[in-house]
Structure formats: structure tokens, C-alpha cells
PDB file of N, CA and C in Angstrom:
ATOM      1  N   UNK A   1    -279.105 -11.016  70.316  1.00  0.00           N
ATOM      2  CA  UNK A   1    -277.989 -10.214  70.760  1.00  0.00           C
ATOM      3  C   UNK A   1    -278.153  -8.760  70.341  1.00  0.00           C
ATOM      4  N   UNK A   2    -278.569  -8.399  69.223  1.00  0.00           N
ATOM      5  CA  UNK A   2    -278.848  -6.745  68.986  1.00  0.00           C
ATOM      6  C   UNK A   2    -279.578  -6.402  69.560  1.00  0.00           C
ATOM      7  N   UNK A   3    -280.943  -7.351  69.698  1.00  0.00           N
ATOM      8  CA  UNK A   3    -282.363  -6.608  70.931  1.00  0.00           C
ATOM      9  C   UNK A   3    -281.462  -5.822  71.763  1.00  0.00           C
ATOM     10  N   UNK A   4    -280.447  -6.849  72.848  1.00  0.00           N
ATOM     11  CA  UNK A   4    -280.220  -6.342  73.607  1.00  0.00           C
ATOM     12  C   UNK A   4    -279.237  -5.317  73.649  1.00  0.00           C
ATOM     13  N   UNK A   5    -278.608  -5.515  72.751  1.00  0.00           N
ATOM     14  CA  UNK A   5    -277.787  -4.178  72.413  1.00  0.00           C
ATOM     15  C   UNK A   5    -278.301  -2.618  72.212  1.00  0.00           C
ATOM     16  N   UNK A   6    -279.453  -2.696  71.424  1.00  0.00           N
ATOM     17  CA  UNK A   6    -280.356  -1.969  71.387  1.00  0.00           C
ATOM     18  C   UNK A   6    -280.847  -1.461  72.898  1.00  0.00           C
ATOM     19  N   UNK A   7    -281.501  -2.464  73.702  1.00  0.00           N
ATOM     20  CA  UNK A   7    -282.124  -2.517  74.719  1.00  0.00           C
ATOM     21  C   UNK A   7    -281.014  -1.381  75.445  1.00  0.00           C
ATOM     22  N   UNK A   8    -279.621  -1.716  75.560  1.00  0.00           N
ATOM     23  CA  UNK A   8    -278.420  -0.797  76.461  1.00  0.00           C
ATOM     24  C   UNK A   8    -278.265   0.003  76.244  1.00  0.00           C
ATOM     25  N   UNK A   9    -278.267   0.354  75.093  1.00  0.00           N
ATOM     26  CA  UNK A   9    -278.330   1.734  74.263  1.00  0.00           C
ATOM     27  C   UNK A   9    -279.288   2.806  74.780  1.00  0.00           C
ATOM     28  N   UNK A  10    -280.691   2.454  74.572  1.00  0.00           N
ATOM     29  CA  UNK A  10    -281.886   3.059  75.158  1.00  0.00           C
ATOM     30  C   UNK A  10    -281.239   3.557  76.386  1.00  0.00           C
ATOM     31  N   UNK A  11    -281.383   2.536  77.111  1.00  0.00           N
ATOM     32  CA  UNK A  11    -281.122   2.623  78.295  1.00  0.00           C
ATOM     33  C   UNK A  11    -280.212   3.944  78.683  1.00  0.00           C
ATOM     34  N   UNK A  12    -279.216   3.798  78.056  1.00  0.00           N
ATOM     35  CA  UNK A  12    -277.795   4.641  78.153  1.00  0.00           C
ATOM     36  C   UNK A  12    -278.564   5.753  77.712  1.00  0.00           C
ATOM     37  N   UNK A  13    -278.877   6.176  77.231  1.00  0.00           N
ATOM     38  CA  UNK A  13    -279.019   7.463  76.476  1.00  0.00           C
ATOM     39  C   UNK A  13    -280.493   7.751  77.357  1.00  0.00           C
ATOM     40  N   UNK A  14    -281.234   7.114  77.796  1.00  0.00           N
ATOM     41  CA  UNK A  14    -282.484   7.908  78.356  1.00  0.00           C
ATOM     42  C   UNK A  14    -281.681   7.871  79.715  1.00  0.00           C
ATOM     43  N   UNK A  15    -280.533   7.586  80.258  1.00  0.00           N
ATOM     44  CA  UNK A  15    -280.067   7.820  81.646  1.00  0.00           C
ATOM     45  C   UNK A  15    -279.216   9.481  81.433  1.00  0.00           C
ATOM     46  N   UNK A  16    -279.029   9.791  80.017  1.00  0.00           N
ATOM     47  CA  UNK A  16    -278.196  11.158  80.220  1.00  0.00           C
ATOM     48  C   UNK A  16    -279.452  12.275  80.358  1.00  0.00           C
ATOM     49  N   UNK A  17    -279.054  12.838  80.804  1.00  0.00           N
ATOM     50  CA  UNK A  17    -280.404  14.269  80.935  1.00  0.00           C
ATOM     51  C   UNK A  17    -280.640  14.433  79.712  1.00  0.00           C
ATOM     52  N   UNK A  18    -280.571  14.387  78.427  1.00  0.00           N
ATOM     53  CA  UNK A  18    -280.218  14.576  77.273  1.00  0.00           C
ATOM     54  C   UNK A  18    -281.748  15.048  76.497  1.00  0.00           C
ATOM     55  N   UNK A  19    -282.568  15.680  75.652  1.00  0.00           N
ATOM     56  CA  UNK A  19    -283.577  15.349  74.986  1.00  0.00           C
ATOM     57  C   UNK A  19    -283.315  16.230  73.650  1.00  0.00           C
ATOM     58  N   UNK A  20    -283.107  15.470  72.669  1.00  0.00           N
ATOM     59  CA  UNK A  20    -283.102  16.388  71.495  1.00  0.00           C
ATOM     60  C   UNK A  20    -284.628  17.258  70.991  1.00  0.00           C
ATOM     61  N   UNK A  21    -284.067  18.364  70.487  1.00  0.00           N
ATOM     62  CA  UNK A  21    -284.936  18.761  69.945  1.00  0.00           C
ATOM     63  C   UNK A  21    -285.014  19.201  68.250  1.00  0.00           C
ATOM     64  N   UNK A  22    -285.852  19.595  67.512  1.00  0.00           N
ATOM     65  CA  UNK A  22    -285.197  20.396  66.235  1.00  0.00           C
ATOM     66  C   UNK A  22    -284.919  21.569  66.153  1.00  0.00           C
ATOM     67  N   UNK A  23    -285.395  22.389  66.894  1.00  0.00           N
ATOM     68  CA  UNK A  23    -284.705  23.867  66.955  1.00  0.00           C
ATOM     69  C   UNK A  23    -283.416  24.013  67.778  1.00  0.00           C
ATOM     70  N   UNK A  24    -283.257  23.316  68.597  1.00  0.00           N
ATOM     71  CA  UNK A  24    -282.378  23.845  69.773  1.00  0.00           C
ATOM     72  C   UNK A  24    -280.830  22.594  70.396  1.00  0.00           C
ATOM     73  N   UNK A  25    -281.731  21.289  69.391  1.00  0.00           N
ATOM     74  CA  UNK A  25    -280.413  20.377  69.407  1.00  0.00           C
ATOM     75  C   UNK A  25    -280.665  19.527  70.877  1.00  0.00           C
ATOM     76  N   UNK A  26    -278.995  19.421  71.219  1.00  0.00           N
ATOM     77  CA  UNK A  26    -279.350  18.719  72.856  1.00  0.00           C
ATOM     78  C   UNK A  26    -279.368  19.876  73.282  1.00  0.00           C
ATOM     79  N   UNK A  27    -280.196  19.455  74.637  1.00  0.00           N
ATOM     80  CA  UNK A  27    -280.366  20.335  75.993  1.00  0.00           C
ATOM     81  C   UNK A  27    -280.293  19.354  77.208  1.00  0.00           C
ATOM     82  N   UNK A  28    -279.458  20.223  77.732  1.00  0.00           N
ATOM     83  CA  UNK A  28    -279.746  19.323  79.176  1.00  0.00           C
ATOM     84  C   UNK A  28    -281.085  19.891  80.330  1.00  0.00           C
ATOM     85  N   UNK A  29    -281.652  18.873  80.869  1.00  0.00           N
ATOM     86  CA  UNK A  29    -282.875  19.120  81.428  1.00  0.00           C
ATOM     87  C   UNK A  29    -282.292  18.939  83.348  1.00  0.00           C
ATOM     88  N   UNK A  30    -282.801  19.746  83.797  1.00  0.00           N
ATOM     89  CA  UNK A  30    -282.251  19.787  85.332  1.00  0.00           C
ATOM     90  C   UNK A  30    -280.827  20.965  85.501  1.00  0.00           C
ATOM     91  N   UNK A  31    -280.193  21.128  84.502  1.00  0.00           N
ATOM     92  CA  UNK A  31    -278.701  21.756  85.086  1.00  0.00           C
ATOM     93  C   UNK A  31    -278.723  23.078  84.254  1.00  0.00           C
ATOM     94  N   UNK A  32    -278.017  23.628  84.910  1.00  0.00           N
ATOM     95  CA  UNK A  32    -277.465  24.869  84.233  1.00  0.00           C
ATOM     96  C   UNK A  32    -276.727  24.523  83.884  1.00  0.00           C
ATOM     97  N   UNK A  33    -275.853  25.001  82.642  1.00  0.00           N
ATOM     98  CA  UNK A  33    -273.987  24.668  82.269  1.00  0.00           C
ATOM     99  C   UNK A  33    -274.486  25.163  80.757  1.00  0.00           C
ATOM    100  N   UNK A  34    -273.699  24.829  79.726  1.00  0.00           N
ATOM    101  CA  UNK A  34    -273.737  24.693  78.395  1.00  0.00           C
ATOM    102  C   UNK A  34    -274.896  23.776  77.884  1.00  0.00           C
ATOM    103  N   UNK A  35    -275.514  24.193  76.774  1.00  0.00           N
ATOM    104  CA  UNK A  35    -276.261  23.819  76.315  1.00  0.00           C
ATOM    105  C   UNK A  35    -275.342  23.725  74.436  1.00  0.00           C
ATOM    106  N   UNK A  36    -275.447  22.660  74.320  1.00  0.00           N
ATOM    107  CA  UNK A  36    -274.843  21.977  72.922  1.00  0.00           C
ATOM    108  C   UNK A  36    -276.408  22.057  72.129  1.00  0.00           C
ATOM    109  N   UNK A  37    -275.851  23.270  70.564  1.00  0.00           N
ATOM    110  CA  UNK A  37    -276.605  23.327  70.080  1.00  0.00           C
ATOM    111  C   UNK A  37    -276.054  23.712  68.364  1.00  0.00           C
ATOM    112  N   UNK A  38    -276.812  23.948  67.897  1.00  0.00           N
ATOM    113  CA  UNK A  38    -275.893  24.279  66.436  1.00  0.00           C
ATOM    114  C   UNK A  38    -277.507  24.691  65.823  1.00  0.00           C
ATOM    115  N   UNK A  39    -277.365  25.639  65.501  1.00  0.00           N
ATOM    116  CA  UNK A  39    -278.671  26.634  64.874  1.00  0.00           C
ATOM    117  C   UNK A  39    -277.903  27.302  63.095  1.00  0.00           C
ATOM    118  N   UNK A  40    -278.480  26.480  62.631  1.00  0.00           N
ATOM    119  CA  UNK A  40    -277.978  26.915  60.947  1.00  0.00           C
ATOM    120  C   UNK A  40    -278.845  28.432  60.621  1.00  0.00           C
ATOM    121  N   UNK A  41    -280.301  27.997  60.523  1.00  0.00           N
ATOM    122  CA  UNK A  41    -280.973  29.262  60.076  1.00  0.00           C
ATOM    123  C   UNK A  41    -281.948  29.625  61.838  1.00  0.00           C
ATOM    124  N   UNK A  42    -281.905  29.584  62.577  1.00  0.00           N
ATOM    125  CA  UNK A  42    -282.651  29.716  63.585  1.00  0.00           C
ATOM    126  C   UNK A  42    -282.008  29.864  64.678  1.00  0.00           C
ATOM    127  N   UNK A  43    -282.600  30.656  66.132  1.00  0.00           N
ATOM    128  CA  UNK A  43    -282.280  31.098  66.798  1.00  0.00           C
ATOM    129  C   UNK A  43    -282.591  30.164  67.773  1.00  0.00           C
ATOM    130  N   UNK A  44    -281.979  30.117  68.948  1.00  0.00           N
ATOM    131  CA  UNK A  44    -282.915  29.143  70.038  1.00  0.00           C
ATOM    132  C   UNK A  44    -284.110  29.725  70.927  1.00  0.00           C
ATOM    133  N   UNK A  45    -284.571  30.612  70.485  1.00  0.00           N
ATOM    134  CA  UNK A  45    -286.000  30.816  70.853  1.00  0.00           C
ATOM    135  C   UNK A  45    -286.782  30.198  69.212  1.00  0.00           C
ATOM    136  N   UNK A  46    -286.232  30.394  68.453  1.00  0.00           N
ATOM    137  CA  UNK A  46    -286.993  30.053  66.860  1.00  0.00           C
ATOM    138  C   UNK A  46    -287.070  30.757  66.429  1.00  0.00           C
ATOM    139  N   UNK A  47    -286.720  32.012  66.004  1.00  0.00           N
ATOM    140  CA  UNK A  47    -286.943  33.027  65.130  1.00  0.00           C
ATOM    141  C   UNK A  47    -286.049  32.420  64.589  1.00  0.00           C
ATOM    142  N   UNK A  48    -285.948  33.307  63.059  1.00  0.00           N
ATOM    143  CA  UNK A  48    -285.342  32.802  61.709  1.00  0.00           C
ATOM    144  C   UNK A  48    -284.522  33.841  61.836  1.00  0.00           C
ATOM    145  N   UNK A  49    -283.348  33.777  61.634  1.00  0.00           N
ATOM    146  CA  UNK A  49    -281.655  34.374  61.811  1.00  0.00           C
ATOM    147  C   UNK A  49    -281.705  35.256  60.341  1.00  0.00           C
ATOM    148  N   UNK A  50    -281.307  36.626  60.188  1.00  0.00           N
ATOM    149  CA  UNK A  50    -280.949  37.736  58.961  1.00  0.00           C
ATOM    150  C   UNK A  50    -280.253  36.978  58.149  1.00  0.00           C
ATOM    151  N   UNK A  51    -280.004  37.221  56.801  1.00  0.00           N
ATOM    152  CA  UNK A  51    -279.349  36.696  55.755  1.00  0.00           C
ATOM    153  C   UNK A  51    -278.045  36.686  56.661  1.00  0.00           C
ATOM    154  N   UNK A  52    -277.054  35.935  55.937  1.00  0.00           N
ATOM    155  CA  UNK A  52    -275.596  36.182  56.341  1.00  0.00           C
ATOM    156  C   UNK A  52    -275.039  37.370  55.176  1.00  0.00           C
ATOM    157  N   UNK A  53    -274.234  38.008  55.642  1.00  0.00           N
ATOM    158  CA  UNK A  53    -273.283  39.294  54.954  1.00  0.00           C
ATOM    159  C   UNK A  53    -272.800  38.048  53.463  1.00  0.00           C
ATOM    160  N   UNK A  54    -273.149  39.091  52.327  1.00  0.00           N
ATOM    161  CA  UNK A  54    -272.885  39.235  50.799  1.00  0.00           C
ATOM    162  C   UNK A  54    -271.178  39.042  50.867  1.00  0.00           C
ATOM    163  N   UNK A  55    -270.794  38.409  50.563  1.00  0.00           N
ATOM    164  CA  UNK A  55    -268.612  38.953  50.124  1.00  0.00           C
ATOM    165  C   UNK A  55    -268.943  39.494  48.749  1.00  0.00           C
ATOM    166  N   UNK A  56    -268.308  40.684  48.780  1.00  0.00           N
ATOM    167  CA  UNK A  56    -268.793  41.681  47.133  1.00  0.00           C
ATOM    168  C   UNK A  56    -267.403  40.467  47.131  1.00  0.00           C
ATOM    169  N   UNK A  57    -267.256  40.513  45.620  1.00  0.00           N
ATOM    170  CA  UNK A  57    -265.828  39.884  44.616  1.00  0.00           C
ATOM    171  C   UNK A  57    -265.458  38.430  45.062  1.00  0.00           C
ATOM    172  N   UNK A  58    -266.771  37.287  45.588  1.00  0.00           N
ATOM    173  CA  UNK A  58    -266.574  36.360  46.044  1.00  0.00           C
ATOM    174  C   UNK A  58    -265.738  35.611  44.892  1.00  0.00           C
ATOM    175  N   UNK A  59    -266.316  35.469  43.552  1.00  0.00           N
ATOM    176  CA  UNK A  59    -266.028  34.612  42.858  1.00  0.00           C
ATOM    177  C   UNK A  59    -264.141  34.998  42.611  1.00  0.00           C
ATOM    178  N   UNK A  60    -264.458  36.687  42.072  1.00  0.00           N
ATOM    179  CA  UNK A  60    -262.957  37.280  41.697  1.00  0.00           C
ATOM    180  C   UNK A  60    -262.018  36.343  42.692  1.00  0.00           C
ATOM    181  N   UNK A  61    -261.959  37.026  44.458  1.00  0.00           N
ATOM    182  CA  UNK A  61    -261.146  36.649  45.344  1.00  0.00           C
ATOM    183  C   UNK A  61    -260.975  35.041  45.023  1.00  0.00           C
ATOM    184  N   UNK A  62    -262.315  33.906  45.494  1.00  0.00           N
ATOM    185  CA  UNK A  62    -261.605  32.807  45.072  1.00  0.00           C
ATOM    186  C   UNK A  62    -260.810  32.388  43.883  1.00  0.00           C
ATOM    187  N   UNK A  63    -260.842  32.972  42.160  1.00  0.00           N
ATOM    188  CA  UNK A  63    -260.146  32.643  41.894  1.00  0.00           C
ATOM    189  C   UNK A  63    -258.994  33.325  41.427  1.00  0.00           C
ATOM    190  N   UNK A  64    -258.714  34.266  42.473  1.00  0.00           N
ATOM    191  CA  UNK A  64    -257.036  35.027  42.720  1.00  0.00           C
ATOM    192  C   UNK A  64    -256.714  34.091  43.555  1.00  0.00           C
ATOM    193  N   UNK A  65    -257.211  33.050  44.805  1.00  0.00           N
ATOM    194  CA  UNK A  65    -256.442  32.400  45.210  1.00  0.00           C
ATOM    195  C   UNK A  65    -256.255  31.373  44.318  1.00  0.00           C
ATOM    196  N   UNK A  66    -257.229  30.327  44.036  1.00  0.00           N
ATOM    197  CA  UNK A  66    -257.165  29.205  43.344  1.00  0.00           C
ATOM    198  C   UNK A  66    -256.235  29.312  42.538  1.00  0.00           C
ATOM    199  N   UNK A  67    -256.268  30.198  40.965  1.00  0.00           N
ATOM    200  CA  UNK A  67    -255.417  29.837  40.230  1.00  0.00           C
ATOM    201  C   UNK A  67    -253.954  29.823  40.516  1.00  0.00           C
ATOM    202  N   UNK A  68    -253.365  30.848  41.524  1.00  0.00           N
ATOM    203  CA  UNK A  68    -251.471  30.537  41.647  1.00  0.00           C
ATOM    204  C   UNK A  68    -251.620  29.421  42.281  1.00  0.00           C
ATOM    205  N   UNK A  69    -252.532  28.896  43.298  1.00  0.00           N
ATOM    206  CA  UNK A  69    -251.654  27.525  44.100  1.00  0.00           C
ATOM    207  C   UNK A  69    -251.558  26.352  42.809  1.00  0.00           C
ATOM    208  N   UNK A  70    -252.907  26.663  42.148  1.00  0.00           N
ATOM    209  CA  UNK A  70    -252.594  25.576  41.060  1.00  0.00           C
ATOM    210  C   UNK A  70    -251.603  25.374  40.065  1.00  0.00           C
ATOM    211  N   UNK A  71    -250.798  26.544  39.863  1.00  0.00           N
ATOM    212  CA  UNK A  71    -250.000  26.643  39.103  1.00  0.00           C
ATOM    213  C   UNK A  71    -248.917  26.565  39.945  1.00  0.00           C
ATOM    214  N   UNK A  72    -249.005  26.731  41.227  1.00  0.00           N
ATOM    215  CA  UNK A  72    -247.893  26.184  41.951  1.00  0.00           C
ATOM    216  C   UNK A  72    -247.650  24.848  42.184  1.00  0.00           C
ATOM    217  N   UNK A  73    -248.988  24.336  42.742  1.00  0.00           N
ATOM    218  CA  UNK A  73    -249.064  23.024  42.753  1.00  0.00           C
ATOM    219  C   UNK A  73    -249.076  21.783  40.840  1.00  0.00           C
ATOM    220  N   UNK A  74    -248.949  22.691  39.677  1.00  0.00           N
ATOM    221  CA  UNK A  74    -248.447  22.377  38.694  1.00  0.00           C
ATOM    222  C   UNK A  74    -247.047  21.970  38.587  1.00  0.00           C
ATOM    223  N   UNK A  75    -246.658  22.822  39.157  1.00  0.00           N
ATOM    224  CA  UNK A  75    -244.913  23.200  38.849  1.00  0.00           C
ATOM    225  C   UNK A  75    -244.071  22.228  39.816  1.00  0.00           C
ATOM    226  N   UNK A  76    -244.694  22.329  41.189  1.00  0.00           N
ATOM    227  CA  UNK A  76    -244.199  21.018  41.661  1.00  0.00           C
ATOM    228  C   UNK A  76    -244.311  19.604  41.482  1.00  0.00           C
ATOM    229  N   UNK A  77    -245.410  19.120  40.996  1.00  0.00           N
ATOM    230  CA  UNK A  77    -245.417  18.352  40.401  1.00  0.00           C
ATOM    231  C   UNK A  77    -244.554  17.824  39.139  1.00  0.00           C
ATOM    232  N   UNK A  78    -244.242  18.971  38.201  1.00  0.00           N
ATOM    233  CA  UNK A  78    -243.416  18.866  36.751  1.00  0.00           C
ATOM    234  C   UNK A  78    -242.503  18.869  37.793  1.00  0.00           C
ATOM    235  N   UNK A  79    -241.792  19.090  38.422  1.00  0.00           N
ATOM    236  CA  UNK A  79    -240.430  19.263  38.998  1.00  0.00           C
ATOM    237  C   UNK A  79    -239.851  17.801  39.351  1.00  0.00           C
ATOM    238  N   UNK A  80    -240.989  17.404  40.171  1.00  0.00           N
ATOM    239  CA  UNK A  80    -241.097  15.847  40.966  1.00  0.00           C
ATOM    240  C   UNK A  80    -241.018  14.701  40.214  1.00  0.00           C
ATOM    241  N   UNK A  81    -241.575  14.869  38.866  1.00  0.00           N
ATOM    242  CA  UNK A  81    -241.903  14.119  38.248  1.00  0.00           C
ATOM    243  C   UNK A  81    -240.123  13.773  37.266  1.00  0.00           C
ATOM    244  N   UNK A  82    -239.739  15.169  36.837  1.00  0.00           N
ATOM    245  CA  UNK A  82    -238.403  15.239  35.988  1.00  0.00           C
ATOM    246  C   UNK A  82    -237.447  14.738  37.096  1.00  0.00           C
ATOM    247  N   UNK A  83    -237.301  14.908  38.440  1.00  0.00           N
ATOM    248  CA  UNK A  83    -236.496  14.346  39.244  1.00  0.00           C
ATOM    249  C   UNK A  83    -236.581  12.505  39.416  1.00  0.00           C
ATOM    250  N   UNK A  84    -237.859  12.147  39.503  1.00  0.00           N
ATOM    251  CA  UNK A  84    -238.090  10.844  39.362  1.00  0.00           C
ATOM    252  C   UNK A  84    -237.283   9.993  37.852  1.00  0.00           C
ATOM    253  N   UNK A  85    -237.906  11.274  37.313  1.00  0.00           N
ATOM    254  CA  UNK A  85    -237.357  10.320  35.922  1.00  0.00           C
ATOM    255  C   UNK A  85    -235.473  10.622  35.780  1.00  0.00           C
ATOM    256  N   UNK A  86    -234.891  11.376  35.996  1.00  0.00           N
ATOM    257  CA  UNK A  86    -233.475  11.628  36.469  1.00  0.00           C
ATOM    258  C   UNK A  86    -232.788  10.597  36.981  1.00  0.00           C
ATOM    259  N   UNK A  87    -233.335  10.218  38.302  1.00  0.00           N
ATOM    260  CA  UNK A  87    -232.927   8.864  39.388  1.00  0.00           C
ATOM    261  C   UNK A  87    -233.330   7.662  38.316  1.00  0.00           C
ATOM    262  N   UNK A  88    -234.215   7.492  37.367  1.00  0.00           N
ATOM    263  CA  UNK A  88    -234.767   6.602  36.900  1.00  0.00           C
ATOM    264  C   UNK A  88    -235.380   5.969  37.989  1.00  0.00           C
ATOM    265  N   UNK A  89    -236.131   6.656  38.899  1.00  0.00           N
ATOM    266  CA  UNK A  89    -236.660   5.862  40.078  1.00  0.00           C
ATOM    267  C   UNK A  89    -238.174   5.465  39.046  1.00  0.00           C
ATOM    268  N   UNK A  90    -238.583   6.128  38.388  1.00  0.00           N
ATOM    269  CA  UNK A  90    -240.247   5.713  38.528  1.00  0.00           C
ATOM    270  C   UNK A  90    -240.279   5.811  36.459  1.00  0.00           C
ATOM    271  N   UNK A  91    -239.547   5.299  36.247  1.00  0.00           N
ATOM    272  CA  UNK A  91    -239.605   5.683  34.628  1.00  0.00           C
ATOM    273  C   UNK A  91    -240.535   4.146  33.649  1.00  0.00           C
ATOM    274  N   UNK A  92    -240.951   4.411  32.763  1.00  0.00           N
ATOM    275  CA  UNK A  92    -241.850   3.564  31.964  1.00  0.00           C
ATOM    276  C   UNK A  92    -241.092   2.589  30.898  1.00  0.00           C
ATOM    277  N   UNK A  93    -241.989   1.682  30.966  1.00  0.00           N
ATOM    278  CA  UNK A  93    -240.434   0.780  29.866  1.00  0.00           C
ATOM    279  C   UNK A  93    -240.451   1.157  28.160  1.00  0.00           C
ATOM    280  N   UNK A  94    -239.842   1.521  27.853  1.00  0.00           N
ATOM    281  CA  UNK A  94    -240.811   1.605  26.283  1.00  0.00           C
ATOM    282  C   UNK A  94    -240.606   0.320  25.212  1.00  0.00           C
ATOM    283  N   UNK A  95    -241.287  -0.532  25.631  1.00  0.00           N
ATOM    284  CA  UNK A  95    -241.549  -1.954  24.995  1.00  0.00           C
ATOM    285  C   UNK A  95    -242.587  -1.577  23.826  1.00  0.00           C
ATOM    286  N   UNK A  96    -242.252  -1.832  22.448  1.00  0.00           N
ATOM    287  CA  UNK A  96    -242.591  -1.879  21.279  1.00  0.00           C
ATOM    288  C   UNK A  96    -243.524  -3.588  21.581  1.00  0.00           C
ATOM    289  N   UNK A  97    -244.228  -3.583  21.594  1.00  0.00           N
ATOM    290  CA  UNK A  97    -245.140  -5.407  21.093  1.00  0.00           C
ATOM    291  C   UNK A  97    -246.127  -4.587  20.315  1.00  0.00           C
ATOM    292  N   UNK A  98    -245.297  -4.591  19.161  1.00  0.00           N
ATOM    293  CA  UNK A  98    -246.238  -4.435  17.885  1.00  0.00           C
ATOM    294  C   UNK A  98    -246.667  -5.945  17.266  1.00  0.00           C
ATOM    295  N   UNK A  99    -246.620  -6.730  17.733  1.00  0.00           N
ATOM    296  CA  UNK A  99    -246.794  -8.566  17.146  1.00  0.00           C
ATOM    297  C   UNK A  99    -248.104  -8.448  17.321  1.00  0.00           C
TER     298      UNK A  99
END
């Protein structure tokens, strides 16, 4: 049963115009239209793509954001937590089994 599963598969996929490549991804062969591709360091002729742009104060900026949400996301939490225990919705038993 997988042969043939396998076997449909093939099948299916050598019926789309489809041929991957490593520089250039899928391409379709016969049509004009879009060509689905995703080029990390390379171009689709193959040249190798310029550095990407430096962020001067990368580290600074991320952690001017990071630290307030965390301290926001602190505070709601302490908030959530004193409300839980208020309702006595979510509170702990304090059972002594010192035996």
C-alpha cells in the first residue's frame, strides 16, 4: 500500500510543470506567470546578494522594548494572580503533614 502511495505521489508531482532547483526553488517550465522562489543569500541568476544593512543600537533598541513589556507583562500577572487568590478561585491548601 505505500509503494503505491508513493507510486501517486510521483506521479502527481511529475504531472505539475514543477522542477526544483537550489538556486531558484520551483519554476514552472512552459508558462510565463510567477515563479515561486525564496533566495536567502542569492540572486536568481546566482550571484551572491550584498550584506544586509547593520541596525546601529540593535541590541540597545531590543532591550528598550523587551524590558517594559516584561515588566508589564510582570505586573499583570501579580495582579491576576492577587485577584485569583481574592475569589479564592485558585488558592493552595496549607496542610501541615509534618507526621
Amino acid at each position: 500500500m505505500a509503494s503505491v502511495a508513493g507510486r501517486v505521489s510521483r506521479l502527481i508531482l511529475s504531472r505539475n510543470a514543477g522542477a526544483f532547483t537550489r538556486n531558484s526553488g520551483l519554476k514552472s517550465q512552459g508558462t510565463t506567470g510567477v515563479t515561486l522562489s525564496r533566495n536567502a543569500v542569492s540572486s536568481t541568476t546566482g550571484g551572491i546578494l550584498p550584506k544586509p544593512e547593520k541596525v546601529p543600537f540593535g541590541l540597545i533598541r531590543m532591550t528598550a522594548v523587551v524590558i517594559p513589556f516584561l515588566y508589564i507583562g510582570t505586573l499583570i500577572s501579580k495582579n491576576f494572580a492577587a485577584l485569583l487568590e481574592e475569589h479564592e478561585i485558585f488558592v493552595p491548601d496549607d496542610d501541615d503533614d509534618d507526621d
